[in-house]
Each structure stands twice: as C-alpha cells, then as structure tokens.
C-alpha atoms as a PDB file:
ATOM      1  CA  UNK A   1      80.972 139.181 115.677  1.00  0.00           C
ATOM      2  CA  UNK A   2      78.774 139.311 118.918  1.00  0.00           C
ATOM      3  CA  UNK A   3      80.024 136.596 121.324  1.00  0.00           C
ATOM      4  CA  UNK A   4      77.407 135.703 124.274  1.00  0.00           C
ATOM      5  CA  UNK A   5      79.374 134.051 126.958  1.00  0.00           C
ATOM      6  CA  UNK A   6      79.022 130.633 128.490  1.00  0.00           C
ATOM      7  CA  UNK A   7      81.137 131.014 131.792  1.00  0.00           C
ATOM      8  CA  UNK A   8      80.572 127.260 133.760  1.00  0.00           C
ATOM      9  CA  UNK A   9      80.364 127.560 137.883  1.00  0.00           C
ATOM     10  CA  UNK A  10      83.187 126.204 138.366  1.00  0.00           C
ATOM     11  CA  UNK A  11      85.026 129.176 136.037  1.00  0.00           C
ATOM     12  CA  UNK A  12      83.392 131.391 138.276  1.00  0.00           C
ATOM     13  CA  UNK A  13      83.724 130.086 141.246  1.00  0.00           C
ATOM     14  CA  UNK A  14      87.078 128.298 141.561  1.00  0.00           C
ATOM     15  CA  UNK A  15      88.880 129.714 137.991  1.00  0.00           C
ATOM     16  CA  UNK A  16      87.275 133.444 137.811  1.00  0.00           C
ATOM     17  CA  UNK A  17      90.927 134.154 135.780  1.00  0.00           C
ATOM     18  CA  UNK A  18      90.006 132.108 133.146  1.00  0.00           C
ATOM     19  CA  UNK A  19      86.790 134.241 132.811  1.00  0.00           C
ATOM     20  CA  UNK A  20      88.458 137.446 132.767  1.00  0.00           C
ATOM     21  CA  UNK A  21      91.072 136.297 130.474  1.00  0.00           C
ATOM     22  CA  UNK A  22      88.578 134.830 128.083  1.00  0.00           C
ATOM     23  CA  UNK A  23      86.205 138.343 127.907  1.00  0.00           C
ATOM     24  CA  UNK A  24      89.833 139.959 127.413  1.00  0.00           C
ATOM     25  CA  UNK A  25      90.891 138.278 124.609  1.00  0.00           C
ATOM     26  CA  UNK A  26      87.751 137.754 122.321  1.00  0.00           C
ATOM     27  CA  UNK A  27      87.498 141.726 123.453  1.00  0.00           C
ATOM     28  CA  UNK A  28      90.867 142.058 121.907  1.00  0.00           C
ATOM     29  CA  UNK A  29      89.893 139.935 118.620  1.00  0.00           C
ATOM     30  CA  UNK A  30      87.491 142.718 117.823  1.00  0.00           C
ATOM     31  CA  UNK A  31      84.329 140.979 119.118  1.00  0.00           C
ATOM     32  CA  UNK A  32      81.282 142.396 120.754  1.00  0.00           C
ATOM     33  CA  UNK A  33      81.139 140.185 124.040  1.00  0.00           C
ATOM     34  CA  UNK A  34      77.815 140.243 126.625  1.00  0.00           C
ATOM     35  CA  UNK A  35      77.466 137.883 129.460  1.00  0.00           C
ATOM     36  CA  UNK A  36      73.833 136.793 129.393  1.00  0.00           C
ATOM     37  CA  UNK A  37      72.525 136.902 133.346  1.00  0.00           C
ATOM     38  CA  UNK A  38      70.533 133.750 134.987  1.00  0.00           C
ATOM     39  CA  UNK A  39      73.911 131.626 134.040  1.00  0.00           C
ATOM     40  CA  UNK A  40      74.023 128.035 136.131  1.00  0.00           C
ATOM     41  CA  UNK A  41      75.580 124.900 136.471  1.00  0.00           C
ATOM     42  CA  UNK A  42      75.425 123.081 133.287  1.00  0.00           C
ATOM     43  CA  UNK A  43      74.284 120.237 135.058  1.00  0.00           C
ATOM     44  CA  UNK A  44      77.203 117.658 134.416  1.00  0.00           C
ATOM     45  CA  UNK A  45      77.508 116.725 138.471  1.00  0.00           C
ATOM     46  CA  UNK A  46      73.497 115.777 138.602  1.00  0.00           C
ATOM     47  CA  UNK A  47      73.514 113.801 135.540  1.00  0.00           C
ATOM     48  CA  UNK A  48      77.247 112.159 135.986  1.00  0.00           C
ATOM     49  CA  UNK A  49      75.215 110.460 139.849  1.00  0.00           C
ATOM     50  CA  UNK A  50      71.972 109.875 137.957  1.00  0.00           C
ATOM     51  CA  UNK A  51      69.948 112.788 139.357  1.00  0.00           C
ATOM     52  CA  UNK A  52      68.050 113.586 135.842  1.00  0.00           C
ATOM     53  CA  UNK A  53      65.464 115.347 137.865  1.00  0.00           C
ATOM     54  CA  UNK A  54      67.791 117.844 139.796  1.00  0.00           C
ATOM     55  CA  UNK A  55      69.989 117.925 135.996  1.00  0.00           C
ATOM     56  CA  UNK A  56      67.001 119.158 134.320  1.00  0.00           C
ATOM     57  CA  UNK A  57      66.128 121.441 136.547  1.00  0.00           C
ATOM     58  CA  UNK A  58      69.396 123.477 136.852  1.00  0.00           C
ATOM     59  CA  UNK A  59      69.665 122.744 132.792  1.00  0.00           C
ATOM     60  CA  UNK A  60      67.224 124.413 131.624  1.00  0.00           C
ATOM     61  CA  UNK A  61      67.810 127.669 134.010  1.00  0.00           C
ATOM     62  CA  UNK A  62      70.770 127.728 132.185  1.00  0.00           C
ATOM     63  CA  UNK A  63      69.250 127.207 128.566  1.00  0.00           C
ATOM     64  CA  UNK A  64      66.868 130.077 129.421  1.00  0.00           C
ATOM     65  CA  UNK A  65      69.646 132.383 129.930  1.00  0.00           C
ATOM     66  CA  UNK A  66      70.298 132.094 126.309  1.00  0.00           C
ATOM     67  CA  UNK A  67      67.368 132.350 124.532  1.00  0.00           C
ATOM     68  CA  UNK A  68      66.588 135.125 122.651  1.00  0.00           C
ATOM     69  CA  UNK A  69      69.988 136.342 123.204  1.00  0.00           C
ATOM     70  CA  UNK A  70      70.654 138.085 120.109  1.00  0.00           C
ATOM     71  CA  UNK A  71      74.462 136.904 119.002  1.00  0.00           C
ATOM     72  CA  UNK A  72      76.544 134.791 116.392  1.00  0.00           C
ATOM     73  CA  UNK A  73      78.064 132.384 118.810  1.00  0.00           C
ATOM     74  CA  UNK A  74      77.976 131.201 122.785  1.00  0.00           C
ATOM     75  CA  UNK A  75      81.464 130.801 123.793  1.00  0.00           C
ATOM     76  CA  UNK A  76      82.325 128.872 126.212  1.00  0.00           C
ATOM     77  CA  UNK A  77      86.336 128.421 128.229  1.00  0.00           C
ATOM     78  CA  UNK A  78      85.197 124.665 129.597  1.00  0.00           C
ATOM     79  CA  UNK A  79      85.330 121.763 127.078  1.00  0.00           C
ATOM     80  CA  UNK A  80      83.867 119.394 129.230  1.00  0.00           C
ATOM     81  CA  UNK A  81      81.093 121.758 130.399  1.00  0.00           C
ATOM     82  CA  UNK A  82      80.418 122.891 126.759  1.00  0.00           C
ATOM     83  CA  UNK A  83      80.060 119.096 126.201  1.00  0.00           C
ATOM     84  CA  UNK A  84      77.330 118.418 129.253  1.00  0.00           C
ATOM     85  CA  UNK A  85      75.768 121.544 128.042  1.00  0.00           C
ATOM     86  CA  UNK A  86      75.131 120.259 124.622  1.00  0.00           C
ATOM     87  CA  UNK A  87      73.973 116.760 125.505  1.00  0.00           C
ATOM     88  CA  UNK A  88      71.336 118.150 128.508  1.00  0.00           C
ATOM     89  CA  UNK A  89      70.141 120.658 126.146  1.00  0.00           C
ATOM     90  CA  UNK A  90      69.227 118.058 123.321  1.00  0.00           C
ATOM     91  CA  UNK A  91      67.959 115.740 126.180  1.00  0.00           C
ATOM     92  CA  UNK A  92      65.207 118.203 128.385  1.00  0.00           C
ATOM     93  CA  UNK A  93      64.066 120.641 125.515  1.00  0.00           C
ATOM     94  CA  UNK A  94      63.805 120.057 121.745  1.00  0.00           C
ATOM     95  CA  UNK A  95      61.529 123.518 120.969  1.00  0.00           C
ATOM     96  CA  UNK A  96      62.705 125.343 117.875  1.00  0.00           C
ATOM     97  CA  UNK A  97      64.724 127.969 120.365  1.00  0.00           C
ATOM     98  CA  UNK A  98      66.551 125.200 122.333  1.00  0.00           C
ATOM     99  CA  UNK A  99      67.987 123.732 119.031  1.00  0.00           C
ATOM    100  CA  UNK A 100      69.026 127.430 117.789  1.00  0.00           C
ATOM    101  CA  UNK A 101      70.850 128.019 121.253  1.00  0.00           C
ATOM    102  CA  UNK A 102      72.832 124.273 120.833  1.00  0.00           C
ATOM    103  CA  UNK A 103      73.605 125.385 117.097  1.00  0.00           C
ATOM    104  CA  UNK A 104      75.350 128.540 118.320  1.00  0.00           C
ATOM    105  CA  UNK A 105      77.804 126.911 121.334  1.00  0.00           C
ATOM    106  CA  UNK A 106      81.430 126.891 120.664  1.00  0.00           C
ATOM    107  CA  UNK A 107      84.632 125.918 123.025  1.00  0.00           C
ATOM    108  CA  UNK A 108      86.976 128.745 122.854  1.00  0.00           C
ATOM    109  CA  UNK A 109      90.027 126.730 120.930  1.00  0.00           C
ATOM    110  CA  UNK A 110      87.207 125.679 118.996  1.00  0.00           C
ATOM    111  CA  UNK A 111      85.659 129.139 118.024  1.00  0.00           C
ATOM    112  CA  UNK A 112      89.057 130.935 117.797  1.00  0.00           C
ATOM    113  CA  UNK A 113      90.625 128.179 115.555  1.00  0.00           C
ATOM    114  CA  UNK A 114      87.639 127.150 113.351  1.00  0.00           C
ATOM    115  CA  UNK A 115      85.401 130.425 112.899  1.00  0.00           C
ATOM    116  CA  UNK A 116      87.546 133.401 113.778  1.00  0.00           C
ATOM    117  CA  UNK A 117      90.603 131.668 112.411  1.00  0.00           C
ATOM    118  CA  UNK A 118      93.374 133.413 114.715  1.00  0.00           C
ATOM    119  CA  UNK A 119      97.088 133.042 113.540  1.00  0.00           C
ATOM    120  CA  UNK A 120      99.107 136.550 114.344  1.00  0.00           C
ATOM    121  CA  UNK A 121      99.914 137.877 117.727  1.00  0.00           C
ATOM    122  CA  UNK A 122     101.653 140.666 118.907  1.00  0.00           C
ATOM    123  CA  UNK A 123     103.521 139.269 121.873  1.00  0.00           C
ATOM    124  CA  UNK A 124     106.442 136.492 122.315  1.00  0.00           C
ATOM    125  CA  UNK A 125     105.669 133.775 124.724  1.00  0.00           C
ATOM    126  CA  UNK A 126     109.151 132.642 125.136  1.00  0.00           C
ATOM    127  CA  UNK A 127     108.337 129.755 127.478  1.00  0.00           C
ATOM    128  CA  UNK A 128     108.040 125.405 127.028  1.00  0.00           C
ATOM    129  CA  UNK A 129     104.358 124.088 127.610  1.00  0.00           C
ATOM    130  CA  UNK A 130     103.459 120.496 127.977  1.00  0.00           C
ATOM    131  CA  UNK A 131      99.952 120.169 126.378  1.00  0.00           C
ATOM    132  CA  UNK A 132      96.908 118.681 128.245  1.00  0.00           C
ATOM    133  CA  UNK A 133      94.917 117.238 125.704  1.00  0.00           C
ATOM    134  CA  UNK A 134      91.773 116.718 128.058  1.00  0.00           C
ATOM    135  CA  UNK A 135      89.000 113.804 127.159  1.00  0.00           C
ATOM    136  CA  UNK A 136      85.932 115.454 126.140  1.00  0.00           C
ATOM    137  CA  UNK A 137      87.679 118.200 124.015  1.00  0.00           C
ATOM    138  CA  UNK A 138      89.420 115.573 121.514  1.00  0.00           C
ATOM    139  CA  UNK A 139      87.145 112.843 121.447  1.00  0.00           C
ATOM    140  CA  UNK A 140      83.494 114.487 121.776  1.00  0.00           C
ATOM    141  CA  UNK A 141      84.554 118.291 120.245  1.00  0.00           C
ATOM    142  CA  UNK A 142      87.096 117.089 117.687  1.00  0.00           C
ATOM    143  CA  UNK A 143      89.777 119.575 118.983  1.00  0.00           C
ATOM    144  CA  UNK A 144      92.611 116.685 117.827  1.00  0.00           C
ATOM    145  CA  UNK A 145      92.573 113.524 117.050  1.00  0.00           C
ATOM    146  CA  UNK A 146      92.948 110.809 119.708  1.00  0.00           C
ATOM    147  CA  UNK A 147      95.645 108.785 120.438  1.00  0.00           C
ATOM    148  CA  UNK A 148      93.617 105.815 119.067  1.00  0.00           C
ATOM    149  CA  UNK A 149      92.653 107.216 115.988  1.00  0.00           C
ATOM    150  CA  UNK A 150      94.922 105.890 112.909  1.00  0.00           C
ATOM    151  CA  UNK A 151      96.525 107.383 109.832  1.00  0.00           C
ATOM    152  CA  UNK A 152      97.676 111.163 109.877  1.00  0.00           C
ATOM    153  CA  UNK A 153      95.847 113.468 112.691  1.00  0.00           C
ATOM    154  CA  UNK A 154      95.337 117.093 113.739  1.00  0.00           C
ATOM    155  CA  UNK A 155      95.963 119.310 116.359  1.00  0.00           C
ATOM    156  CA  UNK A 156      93.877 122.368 116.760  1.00  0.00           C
ATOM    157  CA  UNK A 157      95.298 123.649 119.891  1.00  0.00           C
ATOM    158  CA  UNK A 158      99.104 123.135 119.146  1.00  0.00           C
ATOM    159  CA  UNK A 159      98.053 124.853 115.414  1.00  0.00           C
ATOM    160  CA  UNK A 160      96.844 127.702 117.471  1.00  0.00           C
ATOM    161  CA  UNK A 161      99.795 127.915 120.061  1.00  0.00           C
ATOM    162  CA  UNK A 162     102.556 127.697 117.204  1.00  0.00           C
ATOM    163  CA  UNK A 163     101.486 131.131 115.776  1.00  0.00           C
ATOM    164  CA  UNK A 164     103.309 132.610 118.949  1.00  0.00           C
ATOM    165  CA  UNK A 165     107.010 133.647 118.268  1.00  0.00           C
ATOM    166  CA  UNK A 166     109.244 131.675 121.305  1.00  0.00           C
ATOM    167  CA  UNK A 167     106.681 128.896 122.184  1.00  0.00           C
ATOM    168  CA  UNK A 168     108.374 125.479 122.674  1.00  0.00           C
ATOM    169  CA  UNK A 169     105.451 122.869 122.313  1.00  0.00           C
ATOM    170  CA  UNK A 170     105.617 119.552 124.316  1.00  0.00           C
ATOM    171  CA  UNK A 171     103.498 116.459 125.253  1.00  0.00           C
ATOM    172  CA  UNK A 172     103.819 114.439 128.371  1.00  0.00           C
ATOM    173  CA  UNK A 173     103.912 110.825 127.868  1.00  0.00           C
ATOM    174  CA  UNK A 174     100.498 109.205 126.751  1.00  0.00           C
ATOM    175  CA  UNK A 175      99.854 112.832 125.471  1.00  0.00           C
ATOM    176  CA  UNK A 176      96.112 112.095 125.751  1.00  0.00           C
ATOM    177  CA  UNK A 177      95.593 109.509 128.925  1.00  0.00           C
ATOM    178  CA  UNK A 178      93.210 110.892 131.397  1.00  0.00           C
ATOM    179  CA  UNK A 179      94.132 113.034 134.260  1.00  0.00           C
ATOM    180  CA  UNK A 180      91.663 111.505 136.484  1.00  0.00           C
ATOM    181  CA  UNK A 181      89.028 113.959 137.318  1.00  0.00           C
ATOM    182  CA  UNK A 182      86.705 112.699 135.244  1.00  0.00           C
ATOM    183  CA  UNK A 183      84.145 114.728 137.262  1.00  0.00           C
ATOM    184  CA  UNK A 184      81.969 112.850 139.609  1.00  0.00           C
ATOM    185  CA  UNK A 185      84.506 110.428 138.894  1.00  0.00           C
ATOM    186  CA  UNK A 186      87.278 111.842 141.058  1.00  0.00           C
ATOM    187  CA  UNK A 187      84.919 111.794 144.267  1.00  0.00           C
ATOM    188  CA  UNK A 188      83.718 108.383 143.695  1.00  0.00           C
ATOM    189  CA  UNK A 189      86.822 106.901 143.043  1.00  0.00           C
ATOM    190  CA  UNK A 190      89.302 109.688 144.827  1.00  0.00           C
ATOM    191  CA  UNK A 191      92.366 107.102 145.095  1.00  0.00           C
ATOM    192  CA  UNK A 192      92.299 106.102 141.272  1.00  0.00           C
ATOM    193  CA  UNK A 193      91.565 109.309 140.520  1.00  0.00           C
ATOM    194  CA  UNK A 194      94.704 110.628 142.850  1.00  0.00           C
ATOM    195  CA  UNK A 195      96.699 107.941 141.395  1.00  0.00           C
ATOM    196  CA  UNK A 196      95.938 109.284 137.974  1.00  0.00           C
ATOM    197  CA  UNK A 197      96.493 112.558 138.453  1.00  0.00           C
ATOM    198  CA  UNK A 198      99.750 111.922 140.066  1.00  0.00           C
ATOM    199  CA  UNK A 199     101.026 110.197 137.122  1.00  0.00           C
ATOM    200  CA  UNK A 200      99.556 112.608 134.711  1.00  0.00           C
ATOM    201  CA  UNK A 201     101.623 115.482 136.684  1.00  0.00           C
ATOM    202  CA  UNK A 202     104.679 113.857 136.753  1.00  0.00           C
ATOM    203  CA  UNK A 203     104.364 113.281 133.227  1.00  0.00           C
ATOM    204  CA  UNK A 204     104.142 116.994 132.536  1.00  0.00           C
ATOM    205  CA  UNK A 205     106.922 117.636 134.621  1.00  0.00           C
ATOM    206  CA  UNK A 206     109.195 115.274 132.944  1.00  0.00           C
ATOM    207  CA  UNK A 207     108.995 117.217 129.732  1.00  0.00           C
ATOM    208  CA  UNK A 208     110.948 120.459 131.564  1.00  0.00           C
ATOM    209  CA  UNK A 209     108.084 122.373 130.815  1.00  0.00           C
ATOM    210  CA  UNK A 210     107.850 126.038 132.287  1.00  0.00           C
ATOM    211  CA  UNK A 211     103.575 125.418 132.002  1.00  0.00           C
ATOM    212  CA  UNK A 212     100.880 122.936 131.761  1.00  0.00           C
ATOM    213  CA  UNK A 213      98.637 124.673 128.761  1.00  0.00           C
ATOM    214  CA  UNK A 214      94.925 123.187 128.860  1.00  0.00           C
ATOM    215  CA  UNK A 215      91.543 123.928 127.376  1.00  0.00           C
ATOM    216  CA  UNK A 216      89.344 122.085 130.353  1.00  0.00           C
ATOM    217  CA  UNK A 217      89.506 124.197 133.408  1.00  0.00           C
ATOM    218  CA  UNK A 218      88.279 121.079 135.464  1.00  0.00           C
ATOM    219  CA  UNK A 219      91.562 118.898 133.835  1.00  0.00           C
ATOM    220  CA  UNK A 220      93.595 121.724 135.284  1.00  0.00           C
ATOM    221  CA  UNK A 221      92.647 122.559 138.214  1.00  0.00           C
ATOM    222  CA  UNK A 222      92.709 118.586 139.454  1.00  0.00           C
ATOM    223  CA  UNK A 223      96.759 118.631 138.384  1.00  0.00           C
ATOM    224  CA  UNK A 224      97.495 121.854 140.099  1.00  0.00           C
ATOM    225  CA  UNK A 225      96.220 120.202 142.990  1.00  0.00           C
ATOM    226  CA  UNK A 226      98.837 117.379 142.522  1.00  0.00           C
ATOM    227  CA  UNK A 227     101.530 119.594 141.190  1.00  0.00           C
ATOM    228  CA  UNK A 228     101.290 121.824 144.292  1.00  0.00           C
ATOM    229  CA  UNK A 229     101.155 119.129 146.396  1.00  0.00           C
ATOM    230  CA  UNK A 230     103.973 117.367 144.785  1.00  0.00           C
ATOM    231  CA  UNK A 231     106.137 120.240 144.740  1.00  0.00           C
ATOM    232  CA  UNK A 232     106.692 119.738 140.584  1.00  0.00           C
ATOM    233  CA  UNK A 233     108.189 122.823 139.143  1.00  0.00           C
ATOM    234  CA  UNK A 234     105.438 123.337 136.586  1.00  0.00           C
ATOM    235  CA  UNK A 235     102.435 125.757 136.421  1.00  0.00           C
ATOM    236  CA  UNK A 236      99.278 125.199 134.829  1.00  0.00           C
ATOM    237  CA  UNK A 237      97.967 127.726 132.648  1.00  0.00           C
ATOM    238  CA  UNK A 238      94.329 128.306 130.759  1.00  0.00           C
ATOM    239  CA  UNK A 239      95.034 128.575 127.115  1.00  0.00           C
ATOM    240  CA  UNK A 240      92.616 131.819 127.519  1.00  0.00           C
ATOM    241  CA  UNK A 241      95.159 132.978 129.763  1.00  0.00           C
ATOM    242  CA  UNK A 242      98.361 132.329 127.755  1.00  0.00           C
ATOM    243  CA  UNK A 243      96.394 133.523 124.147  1.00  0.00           C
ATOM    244  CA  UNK A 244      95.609 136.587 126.061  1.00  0.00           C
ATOM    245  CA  UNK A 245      99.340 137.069 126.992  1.00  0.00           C
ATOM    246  CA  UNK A 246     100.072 136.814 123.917  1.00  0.00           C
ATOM    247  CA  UNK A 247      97.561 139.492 122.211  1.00  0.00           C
END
C-alpha cells in the first residue's frame, strides 16, 4: 500500500526518533511511504485555550498538505494528535476533499493492527514493558477498551506486542489513569499535572519493567521527564521504535 505520513510537530521537533522509526518500519512492511511537504501543527494547543481562530488557521495548512495526495492511508505515530486532527478537520472544512483526507487517517497501532494485520517478526525482544495505555487512543480511537467499560475487552496494542518471541507484557496499576499531560492541561495546571505524572511513573516502575511502551508520543515524553528526574530505572520507548526492533 502507499502510506502518506502524518508526522505531528512535536514528533519532529522534540521525538524526531519516533519519525524515523515509524518511515522504517512501514518501509519494512512492504509499503510505499511519502511525506507530504507543508506539514503543521495539528492545531490541538490553539483549540485546547480556545483560540479557534489561530486553530483554524494552522488546521487547515495542515489539511492542505494532504489533499490530492494520491495514497491508501495517512499514518500517523501520535494518537492524540491523530485525534485533534480529525475533530479540526470535520470542524473548519466539510468540502468533498476534506472528508476524503479524514476517511484515510490512521494511528499507527491502529493501521498496523486493523488494515495491514501484522503478527510475525523476525527479531526477539527479550525485555518486560509496562504498557501506557494513553487517553485519546482507547477511548476516542478504540485501540482497547477502557477501564470503565464492562464485560470482556480488547487490547490492540498488547495483541500486537505478543507476536514478539521474549516480550514480557505488564500494566502499571490503574493500567489506564491519566499521566497528566493532558496537553494544555499540563501548563495550566503544572502541579496536578506533576503530581500525576509522578504517580503514573512510579507505577510503571513498580512493575520491574525494563521499558515504558506507548503509542502517544506526548504521554511519553511527559513521564520521561518524571522518570529522569526521579531517577526510576525504566525507559520509555515508542511502540514504532520497539516494532521496528523487532522487524
């Protein structure tokens, strides 16, 4: 299939590994992958204060990169951003090639588990890994079912990760409580949102996990913060980066 990326700013800017490790393994799948040009912010910071105007703006720069991209899917590493990109689409421009664009945008654990169907890999990943089961991927992208939810549930990232011969699968306690980044979130409230995070890291740790395996960049990059800061002796890891290691 040809895979048009959707690489968020803060990918790019802060996480450029998770990128590179993304292009890698779809690259490795077999795909064709191009990375349309004229990529922005999805506009998640503008529209999380209020700032419709400035959201719309950047929004549709982004949209425009897009269309009339000639692919089967827009891929994107970033739940959360994949999430904003979807709702600010619908929201600013409803034309016929807007709605085509939405139709096409998949999260990576999403795309690899539901339309490319992965299950063998070549490599051992003889390591424990505490899942981070971020917000917006479970309960706005259906990648497993909540905490909340009742009756029997579904995990597409742990049904992904327990393809790979040596992987030890764990969950921190409250496997699905936010870590507190929340975007916006963690720099209007920074001392819940430190608070949050630092139970949310300790949690990980406690499991005696080698890595902290997540599909939300964002989620990640707010507990390395903590971990390093901490001193926990955990790592956090893309699951890009870890499927890749294991291809």
């Amino acid at each position: 299939m040809k895979i048009a990326l959707f690489i968020p700013c803060l990918v790019n800017q802060m996480m450029p590994e998770v990128g590179i490790a993304t292009l890698e393994l779809l690259e490795k799948l077999g795909h064709e992958v191009v990375l349309p040009k004229g990529q922005t912010c999805c506009g998640q910071p503008m529209t999380n204060s209020g700032c419709f105007d400035d959201a719309k703006k950047t929004t549709l720069k982004l949209l425009n990169a897009f269309k009339g991209v000639e692919c089967d899917y827009i891929v994107c590493p970033a739940a959360s951003c994949l999430v904003a990109a979807k709702e600010n689409f619908h929201e600013f421009d409803c034309s016929p090639e807007a709605t085509t664009v939405v139709a096409k945008l998949k999260e990576l654990t999403e795309f690899l588990f539901d339309i490319h169907g992965l299950t063998e890999f070549n490599k051992p990943f003889p390591h424990k890994v505490s899942l981070q089961m971020s917000c917006h991927g479970i309960r706005m992208l259906d990648l497993a079912t909540p905490s909340e939810t009742m009756g029997k549930g579904y995990n597409k990232v742990e049904s992904l990760l327990a393809n790979i011969e040596g992987i030890t699968i764990a969950y921190p306690e409250r496997r699905d409580e936010c870590c507190g980044f929340g975007g916006t979130f963690s720099l209007d409230e920074g001392a819940v949102s430190g608070k949050m995070g630092k139970d949310k890291a300790q949690a990980h740790a406690n499991t005696g996990a080698t890595y902290v395996v997540g599909f939300d960049p964002s989620c990640l990059l707010h507990l390395d913060g903590v971990i390093r800061k901490q001193l926990h002796p955990v790592q956090t890891l893309h699951i890009a980066q870890l499927l890749n290691q294991a291809l």
